[in-house]
N, C-alpha and C. Protein backbone atom coordinates (compact mmCIF):
# COMPACT_ATOMS: atom_id res chain seq x y z
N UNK A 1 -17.35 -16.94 -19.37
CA UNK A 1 -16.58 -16.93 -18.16
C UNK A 1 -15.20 -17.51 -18.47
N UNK A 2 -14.28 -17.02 -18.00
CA UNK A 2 -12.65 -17.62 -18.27
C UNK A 2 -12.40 -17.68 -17.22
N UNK A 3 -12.09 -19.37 -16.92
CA UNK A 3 -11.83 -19.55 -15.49
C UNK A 3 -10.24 -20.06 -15.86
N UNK A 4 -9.36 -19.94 -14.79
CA UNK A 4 -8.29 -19.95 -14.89
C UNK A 4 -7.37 -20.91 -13.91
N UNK A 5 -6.89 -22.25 -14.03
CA UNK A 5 -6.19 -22.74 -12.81
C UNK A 5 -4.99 -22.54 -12.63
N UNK A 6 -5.31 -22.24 -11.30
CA UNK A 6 -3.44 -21.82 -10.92
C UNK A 6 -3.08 -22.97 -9.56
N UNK A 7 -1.71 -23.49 -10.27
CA UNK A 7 -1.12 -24.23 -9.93
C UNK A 7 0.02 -23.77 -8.18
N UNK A 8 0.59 -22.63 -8.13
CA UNK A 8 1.17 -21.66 -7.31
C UNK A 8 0.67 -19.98 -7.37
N UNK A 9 2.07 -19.39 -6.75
CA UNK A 9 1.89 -17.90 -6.45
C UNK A 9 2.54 -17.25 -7.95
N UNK A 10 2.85 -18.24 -8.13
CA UNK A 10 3.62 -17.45 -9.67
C UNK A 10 2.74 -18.07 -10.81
N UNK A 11 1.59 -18.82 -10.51
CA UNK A 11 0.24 -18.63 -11.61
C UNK A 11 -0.59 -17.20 -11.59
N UNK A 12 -0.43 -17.25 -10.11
CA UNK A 12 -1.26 -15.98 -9.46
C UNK A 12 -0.97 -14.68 -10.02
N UNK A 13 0.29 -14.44 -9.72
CA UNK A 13 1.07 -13.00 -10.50
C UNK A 13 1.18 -13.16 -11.69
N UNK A 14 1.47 -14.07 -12.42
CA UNK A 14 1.09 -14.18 -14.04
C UNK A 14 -0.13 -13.59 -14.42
N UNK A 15 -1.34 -14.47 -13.97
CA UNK A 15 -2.89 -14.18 -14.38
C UNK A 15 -2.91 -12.77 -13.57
N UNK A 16 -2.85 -12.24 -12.61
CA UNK A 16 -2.87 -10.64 -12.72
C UNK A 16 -1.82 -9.58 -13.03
N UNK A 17 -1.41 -10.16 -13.48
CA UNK A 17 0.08 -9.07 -14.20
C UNK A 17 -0.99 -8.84 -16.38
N UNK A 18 -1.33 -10.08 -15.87
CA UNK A 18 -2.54 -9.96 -17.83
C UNK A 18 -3.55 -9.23 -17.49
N UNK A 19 -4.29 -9.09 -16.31
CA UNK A 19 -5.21 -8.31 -16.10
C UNK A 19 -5.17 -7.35 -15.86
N UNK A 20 -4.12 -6.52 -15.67
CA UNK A 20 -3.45 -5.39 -14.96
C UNK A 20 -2.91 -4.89 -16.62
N UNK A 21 -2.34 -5.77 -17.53
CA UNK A 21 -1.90 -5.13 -18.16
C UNK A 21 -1.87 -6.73 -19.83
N UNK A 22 -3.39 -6.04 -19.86
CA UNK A 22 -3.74 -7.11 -21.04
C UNK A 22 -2.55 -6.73 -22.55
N UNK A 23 -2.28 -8.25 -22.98
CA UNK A 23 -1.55 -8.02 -24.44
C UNK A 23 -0.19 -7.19 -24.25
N UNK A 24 0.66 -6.96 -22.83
CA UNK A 24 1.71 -6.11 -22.70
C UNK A 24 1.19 -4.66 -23.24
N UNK A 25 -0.01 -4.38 -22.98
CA UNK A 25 -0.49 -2.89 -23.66
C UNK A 25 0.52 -1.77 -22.54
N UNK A 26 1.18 -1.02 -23.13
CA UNK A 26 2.01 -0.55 -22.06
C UNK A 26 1.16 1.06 -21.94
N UNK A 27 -0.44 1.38 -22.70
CA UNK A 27 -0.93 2.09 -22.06
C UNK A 27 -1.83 1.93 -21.24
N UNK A 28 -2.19 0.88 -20.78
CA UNK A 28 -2.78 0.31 -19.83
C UNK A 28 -2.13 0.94 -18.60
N UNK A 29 -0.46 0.36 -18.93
CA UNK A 29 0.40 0.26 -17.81
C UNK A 29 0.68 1.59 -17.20
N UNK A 30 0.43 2.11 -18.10
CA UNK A 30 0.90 4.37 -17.64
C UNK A 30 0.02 4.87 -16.47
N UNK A 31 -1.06 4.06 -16.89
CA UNK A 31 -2.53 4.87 -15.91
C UNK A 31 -2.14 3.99 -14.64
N UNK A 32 -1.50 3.30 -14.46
CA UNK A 32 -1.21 2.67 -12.74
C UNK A 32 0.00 2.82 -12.38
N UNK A 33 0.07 3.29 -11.07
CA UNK A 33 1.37 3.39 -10.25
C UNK A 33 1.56 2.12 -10.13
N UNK A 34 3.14 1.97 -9.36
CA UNK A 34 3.83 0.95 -8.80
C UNK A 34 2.91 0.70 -7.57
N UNK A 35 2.36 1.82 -6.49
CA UNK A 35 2.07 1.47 -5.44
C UNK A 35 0.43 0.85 -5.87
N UNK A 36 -0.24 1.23 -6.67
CA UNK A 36 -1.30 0.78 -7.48
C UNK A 36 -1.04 -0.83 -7.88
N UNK A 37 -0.09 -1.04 -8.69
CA UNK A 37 0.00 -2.66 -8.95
C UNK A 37 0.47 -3.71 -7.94
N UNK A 38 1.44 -2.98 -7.13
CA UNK A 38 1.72 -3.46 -5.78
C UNK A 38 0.39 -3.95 -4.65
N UNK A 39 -0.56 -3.08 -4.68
CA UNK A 39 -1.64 -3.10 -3.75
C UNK A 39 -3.06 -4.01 -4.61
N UNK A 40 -2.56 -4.02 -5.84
CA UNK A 40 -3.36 -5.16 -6.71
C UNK A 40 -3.11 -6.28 -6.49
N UNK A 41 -1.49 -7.23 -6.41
CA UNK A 41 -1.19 -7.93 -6.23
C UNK A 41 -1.29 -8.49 -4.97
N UNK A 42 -1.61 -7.59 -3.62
CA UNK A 42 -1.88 -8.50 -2.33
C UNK A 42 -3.16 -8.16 -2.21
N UNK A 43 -4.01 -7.33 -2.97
CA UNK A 43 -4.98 -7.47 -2.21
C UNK A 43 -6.23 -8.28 -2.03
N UNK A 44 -6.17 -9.66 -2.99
CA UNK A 44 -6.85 -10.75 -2.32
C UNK A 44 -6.47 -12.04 -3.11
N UNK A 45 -5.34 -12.34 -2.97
CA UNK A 45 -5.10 -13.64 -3.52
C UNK A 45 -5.45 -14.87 -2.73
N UNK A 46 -5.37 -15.80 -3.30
CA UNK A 46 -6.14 -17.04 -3.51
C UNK A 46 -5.84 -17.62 -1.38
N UNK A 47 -6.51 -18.55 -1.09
CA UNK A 47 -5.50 -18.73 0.54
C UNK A 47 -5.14 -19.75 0.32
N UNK A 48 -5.10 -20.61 -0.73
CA UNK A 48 -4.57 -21.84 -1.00
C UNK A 48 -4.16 -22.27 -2.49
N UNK A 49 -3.44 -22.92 -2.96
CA UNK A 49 -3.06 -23.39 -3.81
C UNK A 49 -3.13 -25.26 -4.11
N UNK A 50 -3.18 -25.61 -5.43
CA UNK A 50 -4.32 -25.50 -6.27
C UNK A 50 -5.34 -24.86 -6.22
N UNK A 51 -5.47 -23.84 -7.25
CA UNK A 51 -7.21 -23.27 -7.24
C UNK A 51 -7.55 -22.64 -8.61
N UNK A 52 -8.84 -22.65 -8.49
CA UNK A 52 -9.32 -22.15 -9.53
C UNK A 52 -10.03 -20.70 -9.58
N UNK A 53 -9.55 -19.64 -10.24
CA UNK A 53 -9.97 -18.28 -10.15
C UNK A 53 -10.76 -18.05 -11.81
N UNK A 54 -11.62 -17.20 -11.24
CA UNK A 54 -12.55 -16.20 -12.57
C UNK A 54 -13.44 -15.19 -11.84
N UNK A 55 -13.43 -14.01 -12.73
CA UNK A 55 -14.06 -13.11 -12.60
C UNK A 55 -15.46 -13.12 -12.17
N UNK A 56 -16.11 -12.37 -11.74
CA UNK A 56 -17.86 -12.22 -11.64
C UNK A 56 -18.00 -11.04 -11.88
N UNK A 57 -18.87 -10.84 -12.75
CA UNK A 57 -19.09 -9.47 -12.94
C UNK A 57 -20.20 -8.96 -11.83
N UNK A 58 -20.73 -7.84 -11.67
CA UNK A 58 -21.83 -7.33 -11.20
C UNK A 58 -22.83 -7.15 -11.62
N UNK A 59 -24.62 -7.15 -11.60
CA UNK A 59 -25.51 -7.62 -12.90
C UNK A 59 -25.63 -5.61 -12.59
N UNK A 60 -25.24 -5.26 -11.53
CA UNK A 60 -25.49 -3.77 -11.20
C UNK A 60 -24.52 -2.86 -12.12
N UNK A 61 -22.99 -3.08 -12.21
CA UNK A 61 -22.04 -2.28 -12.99
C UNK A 61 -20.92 -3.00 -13.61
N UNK A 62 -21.17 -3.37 -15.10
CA UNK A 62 -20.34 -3.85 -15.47
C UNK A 62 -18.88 -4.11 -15.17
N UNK A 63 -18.44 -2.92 -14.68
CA UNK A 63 -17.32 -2.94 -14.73
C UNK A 63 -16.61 -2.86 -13.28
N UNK A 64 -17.75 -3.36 -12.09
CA UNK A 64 -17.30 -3.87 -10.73
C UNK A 64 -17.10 -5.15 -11.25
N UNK A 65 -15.92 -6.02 -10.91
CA UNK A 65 -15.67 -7.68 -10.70
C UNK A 65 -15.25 -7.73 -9.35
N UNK A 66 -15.93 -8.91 -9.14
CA UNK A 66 -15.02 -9.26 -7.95
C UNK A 66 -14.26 -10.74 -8.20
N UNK A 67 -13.26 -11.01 -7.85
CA UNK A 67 -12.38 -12.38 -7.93
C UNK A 67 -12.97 -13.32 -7.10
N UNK A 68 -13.03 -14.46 -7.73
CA UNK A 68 -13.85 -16.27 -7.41
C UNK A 68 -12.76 -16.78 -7.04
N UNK A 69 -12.46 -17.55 -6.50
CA UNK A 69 -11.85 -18.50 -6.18
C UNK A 69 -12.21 -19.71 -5.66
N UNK A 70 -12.11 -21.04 -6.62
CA UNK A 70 -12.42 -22.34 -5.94
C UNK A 70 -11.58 -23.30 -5.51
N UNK A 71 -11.54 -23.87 -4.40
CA UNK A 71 -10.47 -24.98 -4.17
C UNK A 71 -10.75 -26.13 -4.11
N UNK A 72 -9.76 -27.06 -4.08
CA UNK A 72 -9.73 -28.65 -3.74
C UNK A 72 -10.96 -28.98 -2.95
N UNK A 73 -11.06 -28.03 -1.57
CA UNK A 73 -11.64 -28.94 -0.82
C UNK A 73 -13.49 -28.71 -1.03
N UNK A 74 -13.79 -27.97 -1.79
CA UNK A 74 -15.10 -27.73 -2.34
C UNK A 74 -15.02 -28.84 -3.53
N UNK A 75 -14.40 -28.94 -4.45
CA UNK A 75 -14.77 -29.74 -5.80
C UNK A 75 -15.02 -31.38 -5.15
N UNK A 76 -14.10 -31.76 -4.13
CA UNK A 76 -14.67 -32.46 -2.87
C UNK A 76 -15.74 -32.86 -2.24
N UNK A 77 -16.53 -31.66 -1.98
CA UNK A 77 -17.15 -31.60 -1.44
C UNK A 77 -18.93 -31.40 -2.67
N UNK A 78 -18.44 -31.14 -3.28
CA UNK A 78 -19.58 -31.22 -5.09
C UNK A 78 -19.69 -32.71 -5.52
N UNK A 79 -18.40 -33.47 -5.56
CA UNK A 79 -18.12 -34.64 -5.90
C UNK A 79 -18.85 -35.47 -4.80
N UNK A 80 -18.52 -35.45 -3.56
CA UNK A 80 -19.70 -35.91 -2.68
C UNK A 80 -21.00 -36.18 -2.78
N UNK A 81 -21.70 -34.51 -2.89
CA UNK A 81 -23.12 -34.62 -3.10
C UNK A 81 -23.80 -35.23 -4.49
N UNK A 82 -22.46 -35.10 -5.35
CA UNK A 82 -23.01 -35.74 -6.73
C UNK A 82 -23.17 -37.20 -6.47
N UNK A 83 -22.47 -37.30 -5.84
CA UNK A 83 -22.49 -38.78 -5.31
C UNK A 83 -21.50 -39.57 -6.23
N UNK A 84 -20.51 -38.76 -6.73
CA UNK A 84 -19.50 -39.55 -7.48
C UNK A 84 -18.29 -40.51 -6.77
């Protein structure tokens, strides 16, 4: 698992601008429109900042992920029950 913390909105567009287009592979980049990377980029970013994002795969199709996102007020709320 590669979990990833992002600090702002410009961690955010960093870490999916690599996923969108791993290693600057610019044939990655051919097979997606503008309105394609455009509609990547809003379509579910984080609702808060500090957070922590990583992938999940599907145990059904590899190659469905859906995006994790954890925040402050859960690690909080872990730290609690741990009783730390």
């Amino acid at each position: 698992m590669n979990i990833k913390f992002l600090r702002c909105r410009e961690d955010y567009d960093k870490w999916l601008a690599q996923r969108i287009n791993p290693d600057g592979d610019t044939a990655v980049a051919r097979f997606l429109s503008q309105v394609e990377v455009d509609a990547a980029f809003s379509e579910s970013p984080p609702r808060a900042y500090p957070c922590l994002v990583y992938l999940e795969t599907s145990e059904n199709n590899c190659l469905d992920e859906k995006t994790i996102y954890v925040y402050e007020d859960e690690f909080s709320e872990w730290i609690h029950l741990m009783g730390l």
